[in-house]
N, C-alpha and C. Protein backbone atom coordinates (compact mmCIF):
# COMPACT_ATOMS: atom_id res chain seq x y z
N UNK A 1 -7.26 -13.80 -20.97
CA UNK A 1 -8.34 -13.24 -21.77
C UNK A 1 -9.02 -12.13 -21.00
N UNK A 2 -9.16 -12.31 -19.50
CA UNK A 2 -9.56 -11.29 -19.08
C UNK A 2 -8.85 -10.22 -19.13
N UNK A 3 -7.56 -9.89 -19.16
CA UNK A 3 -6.88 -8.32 -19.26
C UNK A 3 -7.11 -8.06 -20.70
N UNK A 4 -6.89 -8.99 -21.99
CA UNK A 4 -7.33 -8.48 -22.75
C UNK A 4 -8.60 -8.15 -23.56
N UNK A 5 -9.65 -8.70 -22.50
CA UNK A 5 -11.05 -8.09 -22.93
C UNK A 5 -11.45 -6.72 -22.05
N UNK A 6 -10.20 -6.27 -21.19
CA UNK A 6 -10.51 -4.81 -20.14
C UNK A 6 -9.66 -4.17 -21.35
N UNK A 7 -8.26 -4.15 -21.43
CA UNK A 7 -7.93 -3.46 -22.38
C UNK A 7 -7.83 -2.90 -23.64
N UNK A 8 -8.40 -4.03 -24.49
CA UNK A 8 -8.92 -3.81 -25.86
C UNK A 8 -10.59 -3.06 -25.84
N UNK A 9 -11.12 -3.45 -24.78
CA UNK A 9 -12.85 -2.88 -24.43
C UNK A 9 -12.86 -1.25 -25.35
N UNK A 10 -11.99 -0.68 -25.43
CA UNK A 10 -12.44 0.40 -25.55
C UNK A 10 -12.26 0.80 -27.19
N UNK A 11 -11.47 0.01 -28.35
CA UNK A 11 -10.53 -0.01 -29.03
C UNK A 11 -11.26 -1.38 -29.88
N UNK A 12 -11.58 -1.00 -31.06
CA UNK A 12 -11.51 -2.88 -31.62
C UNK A 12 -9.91 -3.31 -31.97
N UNK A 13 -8.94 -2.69 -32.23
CA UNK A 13 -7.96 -3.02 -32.24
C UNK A 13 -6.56 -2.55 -31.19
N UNK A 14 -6.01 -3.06 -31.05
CA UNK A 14 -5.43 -2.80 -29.77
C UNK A 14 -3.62 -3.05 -29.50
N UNK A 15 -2.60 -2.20 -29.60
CA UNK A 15 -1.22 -2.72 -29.40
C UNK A 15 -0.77 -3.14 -27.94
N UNK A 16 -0.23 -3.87 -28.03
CA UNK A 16 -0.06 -4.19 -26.52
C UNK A 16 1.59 -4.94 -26.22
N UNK A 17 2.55 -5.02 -25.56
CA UNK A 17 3.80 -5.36 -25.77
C UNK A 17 3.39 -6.63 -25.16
N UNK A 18 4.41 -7.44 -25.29
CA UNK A 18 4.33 -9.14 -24.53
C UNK A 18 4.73 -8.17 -22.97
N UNK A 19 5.46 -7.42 -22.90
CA UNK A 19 5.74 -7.26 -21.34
C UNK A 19 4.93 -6.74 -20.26
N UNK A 20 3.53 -5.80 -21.09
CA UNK A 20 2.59 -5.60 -20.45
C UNK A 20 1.38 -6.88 -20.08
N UNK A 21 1.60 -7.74 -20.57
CA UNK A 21 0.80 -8.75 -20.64
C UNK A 21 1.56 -9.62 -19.45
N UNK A 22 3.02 -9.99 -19.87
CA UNK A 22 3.53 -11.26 -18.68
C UNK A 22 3.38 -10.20 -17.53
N UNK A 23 3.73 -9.00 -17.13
CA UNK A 23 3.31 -8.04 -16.69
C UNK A 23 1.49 -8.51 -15.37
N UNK A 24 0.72 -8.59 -16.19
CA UNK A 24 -0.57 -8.68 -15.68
C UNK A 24 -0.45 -10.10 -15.05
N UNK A 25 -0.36 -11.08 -15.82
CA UNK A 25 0.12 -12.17 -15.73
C UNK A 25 0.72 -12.92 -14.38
N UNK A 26 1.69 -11.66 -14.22
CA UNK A 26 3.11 -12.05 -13.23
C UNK A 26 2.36 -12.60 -11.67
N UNK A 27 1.03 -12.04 -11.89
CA UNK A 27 0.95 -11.90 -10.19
C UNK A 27 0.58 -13.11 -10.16
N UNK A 28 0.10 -14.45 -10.83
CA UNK A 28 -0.30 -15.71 -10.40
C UNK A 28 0.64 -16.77 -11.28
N UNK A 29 1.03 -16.03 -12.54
CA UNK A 29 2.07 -17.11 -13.17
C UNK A 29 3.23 -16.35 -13.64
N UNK A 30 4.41 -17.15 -14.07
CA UNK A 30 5.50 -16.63 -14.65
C UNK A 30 5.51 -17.38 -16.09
N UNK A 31 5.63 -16.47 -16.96
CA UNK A 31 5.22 -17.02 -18.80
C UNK A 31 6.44 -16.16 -19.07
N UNK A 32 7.35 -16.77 -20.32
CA UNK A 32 7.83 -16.41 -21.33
C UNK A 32 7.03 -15.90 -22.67
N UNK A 33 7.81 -15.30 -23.60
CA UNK A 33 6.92 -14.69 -24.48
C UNK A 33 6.83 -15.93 -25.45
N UNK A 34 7.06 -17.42 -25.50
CA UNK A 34 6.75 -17.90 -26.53
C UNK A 34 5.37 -18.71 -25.56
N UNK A 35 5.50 -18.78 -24.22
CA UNK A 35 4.18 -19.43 -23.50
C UNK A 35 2.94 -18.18 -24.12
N UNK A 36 3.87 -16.91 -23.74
CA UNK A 36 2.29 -15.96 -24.70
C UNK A 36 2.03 -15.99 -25.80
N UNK A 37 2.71 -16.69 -26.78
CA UNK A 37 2.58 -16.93 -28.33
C UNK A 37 2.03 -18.07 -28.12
N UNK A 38 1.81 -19.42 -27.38
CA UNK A 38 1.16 -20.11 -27.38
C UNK A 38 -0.41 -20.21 -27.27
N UNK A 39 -0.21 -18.99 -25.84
CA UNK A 39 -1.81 -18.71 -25.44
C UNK A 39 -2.82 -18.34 -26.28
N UNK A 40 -2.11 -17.29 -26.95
CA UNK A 40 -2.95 -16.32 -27.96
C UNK A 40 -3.15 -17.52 -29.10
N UNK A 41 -2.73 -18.19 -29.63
CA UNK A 41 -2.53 -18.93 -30.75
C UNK A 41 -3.74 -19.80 -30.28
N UNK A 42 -3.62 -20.41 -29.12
CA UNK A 42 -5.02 -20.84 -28.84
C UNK A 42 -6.42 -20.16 -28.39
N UNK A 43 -6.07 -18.85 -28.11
CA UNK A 43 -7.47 -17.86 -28.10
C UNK A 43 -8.01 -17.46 -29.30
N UNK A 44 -6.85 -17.73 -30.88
CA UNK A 44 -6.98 -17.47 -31.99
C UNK A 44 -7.48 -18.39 -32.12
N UNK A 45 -7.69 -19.61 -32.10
CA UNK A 45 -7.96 -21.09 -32.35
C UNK A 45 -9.20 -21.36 -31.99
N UNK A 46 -9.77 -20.25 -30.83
CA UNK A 46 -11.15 -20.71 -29.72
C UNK A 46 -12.29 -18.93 -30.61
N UNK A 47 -11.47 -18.37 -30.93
CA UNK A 47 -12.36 -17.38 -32.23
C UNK A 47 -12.45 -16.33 -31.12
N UNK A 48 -11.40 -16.36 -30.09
CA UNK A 48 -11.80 -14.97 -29.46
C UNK A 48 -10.99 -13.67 -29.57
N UNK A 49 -10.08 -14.07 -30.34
CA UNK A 49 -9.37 -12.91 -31.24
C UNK A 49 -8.17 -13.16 -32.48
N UNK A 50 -8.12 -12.21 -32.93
CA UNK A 50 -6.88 -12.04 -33.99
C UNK A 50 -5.82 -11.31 -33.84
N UNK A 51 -4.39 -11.66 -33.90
CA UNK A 51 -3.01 -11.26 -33.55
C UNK A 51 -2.38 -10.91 -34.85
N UNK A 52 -1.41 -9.93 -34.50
CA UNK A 52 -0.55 -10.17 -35.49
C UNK A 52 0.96 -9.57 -34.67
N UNK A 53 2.10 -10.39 -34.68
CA UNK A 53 3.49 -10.43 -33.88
C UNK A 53 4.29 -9.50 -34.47
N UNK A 54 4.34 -8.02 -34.09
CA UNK A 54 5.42 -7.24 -34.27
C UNK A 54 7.22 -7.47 -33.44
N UNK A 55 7.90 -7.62 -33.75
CA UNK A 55 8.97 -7.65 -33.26
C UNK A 55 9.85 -6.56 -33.78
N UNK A 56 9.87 -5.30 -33.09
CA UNK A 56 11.20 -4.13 -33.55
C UNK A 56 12.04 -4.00 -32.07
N UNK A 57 12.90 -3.01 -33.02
CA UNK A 57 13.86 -2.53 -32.15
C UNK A 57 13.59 -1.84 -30.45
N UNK A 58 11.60 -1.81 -30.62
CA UNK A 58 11.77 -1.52 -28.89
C UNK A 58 10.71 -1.91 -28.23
N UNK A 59 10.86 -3.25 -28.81
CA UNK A 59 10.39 -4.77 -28.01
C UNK A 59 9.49 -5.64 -29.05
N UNK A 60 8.79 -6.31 -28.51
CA UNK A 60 8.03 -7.25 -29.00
C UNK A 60 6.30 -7.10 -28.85
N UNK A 61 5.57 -6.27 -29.67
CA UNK A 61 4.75 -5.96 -29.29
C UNK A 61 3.44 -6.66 -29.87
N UNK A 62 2.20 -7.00 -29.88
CA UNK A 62 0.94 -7.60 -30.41
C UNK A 62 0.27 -6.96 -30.90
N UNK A 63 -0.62 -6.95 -32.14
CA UNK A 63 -1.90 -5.86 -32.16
C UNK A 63 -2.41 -7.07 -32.54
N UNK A 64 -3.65 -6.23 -31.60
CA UNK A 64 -4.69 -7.61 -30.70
C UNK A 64 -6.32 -7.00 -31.61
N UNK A 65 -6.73 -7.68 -32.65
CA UNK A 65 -8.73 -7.29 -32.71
C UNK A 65 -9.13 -8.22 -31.78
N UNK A 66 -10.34 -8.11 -31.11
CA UNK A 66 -11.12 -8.91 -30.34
C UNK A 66 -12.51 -9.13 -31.39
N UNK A 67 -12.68 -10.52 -31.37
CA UNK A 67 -13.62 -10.84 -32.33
C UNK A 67 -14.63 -10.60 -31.46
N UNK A 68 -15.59 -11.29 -31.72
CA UNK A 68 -17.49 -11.04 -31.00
C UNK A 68 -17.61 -11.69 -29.91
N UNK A 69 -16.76 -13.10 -30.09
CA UNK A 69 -16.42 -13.71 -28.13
C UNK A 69 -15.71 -13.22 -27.47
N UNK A 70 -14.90 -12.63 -28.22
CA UNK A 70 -13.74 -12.08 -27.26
C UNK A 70 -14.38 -10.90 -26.73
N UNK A 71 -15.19 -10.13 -27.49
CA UNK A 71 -15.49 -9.01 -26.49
C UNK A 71 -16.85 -8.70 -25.72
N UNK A 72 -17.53 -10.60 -25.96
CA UNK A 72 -18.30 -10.37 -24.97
C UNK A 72 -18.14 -11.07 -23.78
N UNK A 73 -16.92 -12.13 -23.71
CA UNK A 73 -16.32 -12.48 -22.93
C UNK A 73 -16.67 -12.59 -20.97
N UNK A 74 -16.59 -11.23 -21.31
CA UNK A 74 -16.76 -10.56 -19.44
C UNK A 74 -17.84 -10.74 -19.23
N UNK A 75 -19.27 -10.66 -20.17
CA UNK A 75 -20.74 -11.12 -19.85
C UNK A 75 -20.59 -12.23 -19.81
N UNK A 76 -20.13 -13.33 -20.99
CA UNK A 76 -20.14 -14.73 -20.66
C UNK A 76 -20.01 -15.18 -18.94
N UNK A 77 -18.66 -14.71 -18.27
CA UNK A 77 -18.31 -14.98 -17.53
C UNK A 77 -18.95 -14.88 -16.23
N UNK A 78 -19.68 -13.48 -16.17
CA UNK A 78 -20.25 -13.23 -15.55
C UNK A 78 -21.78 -13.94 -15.70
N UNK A 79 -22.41 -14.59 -16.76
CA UNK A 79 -23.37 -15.14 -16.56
C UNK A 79 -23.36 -16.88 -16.54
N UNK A 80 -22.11 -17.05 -16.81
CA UNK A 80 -21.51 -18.55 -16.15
C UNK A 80 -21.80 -18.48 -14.69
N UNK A 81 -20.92 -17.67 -14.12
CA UNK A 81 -20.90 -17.51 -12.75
C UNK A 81 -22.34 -17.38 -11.77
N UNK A 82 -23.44 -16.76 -12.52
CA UNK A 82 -24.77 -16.31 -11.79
C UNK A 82 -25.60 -18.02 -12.37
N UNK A 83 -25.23 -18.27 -13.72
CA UNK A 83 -25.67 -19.81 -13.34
C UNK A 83 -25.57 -20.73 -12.23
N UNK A 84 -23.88 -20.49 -11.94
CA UNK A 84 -23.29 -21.55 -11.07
C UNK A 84 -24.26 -21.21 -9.61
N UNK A 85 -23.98 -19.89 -9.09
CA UNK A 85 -24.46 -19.97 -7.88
C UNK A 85 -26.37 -20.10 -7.88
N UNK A 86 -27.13 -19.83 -9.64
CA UNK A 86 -28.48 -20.42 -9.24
C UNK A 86 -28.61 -22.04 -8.93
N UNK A 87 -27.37 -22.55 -9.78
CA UNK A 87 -27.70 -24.18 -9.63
C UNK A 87 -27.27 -24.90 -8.03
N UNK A 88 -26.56 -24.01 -7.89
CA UNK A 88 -26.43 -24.03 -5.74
C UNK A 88 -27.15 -23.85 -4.93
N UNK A 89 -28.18 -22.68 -5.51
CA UNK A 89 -29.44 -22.38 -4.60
C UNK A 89 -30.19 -23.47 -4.75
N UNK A 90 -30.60 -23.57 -6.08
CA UNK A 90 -31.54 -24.95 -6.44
C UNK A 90 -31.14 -25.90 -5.67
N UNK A 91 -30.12 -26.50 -5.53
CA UNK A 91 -29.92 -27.59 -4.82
C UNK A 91 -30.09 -27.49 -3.97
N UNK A 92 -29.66 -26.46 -3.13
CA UNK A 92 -29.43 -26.71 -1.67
C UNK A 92 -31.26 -26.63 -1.22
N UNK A 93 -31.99 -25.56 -1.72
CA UNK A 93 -33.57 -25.67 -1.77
C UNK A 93 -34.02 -27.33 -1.74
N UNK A 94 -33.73 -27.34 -2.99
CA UNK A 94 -34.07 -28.99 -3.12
C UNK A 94 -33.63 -30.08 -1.64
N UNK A 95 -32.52 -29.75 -1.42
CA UNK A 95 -32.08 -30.26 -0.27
C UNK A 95 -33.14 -30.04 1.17
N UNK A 96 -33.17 -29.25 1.14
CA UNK A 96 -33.72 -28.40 2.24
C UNK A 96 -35.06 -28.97 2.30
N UNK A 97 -35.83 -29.27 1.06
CA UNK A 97 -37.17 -29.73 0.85
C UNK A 97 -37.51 -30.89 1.33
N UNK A 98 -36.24 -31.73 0.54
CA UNK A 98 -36.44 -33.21 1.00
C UNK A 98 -36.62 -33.63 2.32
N UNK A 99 -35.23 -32.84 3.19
CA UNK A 99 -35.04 -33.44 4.40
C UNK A 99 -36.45 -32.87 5.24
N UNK A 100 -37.30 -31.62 5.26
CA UNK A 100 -38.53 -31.43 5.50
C UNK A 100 -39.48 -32.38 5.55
N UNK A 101 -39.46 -33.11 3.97
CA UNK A 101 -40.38 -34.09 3.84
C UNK A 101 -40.01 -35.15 4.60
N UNK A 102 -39.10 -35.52 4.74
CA UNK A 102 -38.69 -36.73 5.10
C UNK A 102 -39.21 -36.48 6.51
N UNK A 103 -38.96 -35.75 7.57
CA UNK A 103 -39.35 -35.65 8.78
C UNK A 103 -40.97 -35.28 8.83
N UNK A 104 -41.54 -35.13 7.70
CA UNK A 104 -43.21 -35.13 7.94
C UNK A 104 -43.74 -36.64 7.83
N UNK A 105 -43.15 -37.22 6.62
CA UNK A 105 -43.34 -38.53 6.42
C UNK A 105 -42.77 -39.36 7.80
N UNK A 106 -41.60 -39.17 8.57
CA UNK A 106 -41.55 -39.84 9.74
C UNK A 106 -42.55 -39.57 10.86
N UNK A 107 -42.75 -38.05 10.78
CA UNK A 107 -43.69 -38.24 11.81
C UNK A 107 -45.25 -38.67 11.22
N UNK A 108 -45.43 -38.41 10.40
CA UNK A 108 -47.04 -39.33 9.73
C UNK A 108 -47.28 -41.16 9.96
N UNK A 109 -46.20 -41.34 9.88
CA UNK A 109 -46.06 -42.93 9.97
C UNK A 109 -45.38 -44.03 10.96
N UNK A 110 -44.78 -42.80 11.86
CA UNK A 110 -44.45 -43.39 13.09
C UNK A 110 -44.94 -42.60 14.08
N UNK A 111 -46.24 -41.88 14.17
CA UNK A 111 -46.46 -41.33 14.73
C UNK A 111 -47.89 -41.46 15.34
C-alpha cells in the first residue's frame, strides 16, 4: 500500500503493470501475480482502493483509483507512528516518576 499511495499520489487513477509492483516488492518479498491479485483484493475489501485487471498482449497491467483511505494512508501511518513513540515517552516518564518517588518515600521512612 505504501508504493501505491506514492505512486497513484499524484493521479486519482493510476495504470500500473503487476511487474512494477512485484518489482517494488522484490526487495523484502518474492510474490507472484496471483499473490498480487490477492493483496489488492484485500485492500479492495479494507476500502483503500479500486482495481480493475487488464491482461493484453504487453503484460498484465492494473488501473488502480485510490479511495479516501487509500490516499490518506501515508498520514495515517505517520500519525500511528508519532502515537506509538508518545505512548513510549509517557511511559517511560511515568517510569521515571515512580522510581523517584519510590526513593523519596524510602528515604522519608527509613530515614
Amino acid at each position: 500500500m505504501t508504493y501505491l499511495s506514492e505512486v497513484c499520489l499524484a493521479k486519482r487513477s493510476y495504470l500500473i503493470s503487476a511487474e512494477q509492483i512485484a518489482e517494488f516488492v522484490s526487495k523484502k518479498f518474492l510474490l507472484s501475480i496471483a499473490e498480487i491479485d490477492d493483496i489488492l483484493i484485500s485492500l479492495n475489501k479494507d476500502n483503500y482502493l479500486d482495481f480493475v485487471i487488464s491482461d493484453s498482449k504487453h503484460g498484465y497491467y492494473y488501473v488502480i483509483t485510490l479511495k479516501n483511505k487509500g490516499l490518506t494512508f501515508k498520514k495515517d501511518e505517520k500519525k500511528k507512528k508519532k502515537e506509538l513513540i508518545m505512548l513510549f515517552l509517557r511511559t517511560l516518564g511515568i517510569t521515571i516518576l515512580s522510581f523517584v518517588l519510590g526513593l523519596l518515600l524510602r528515604i522519608i521512612f527509613n530515614g
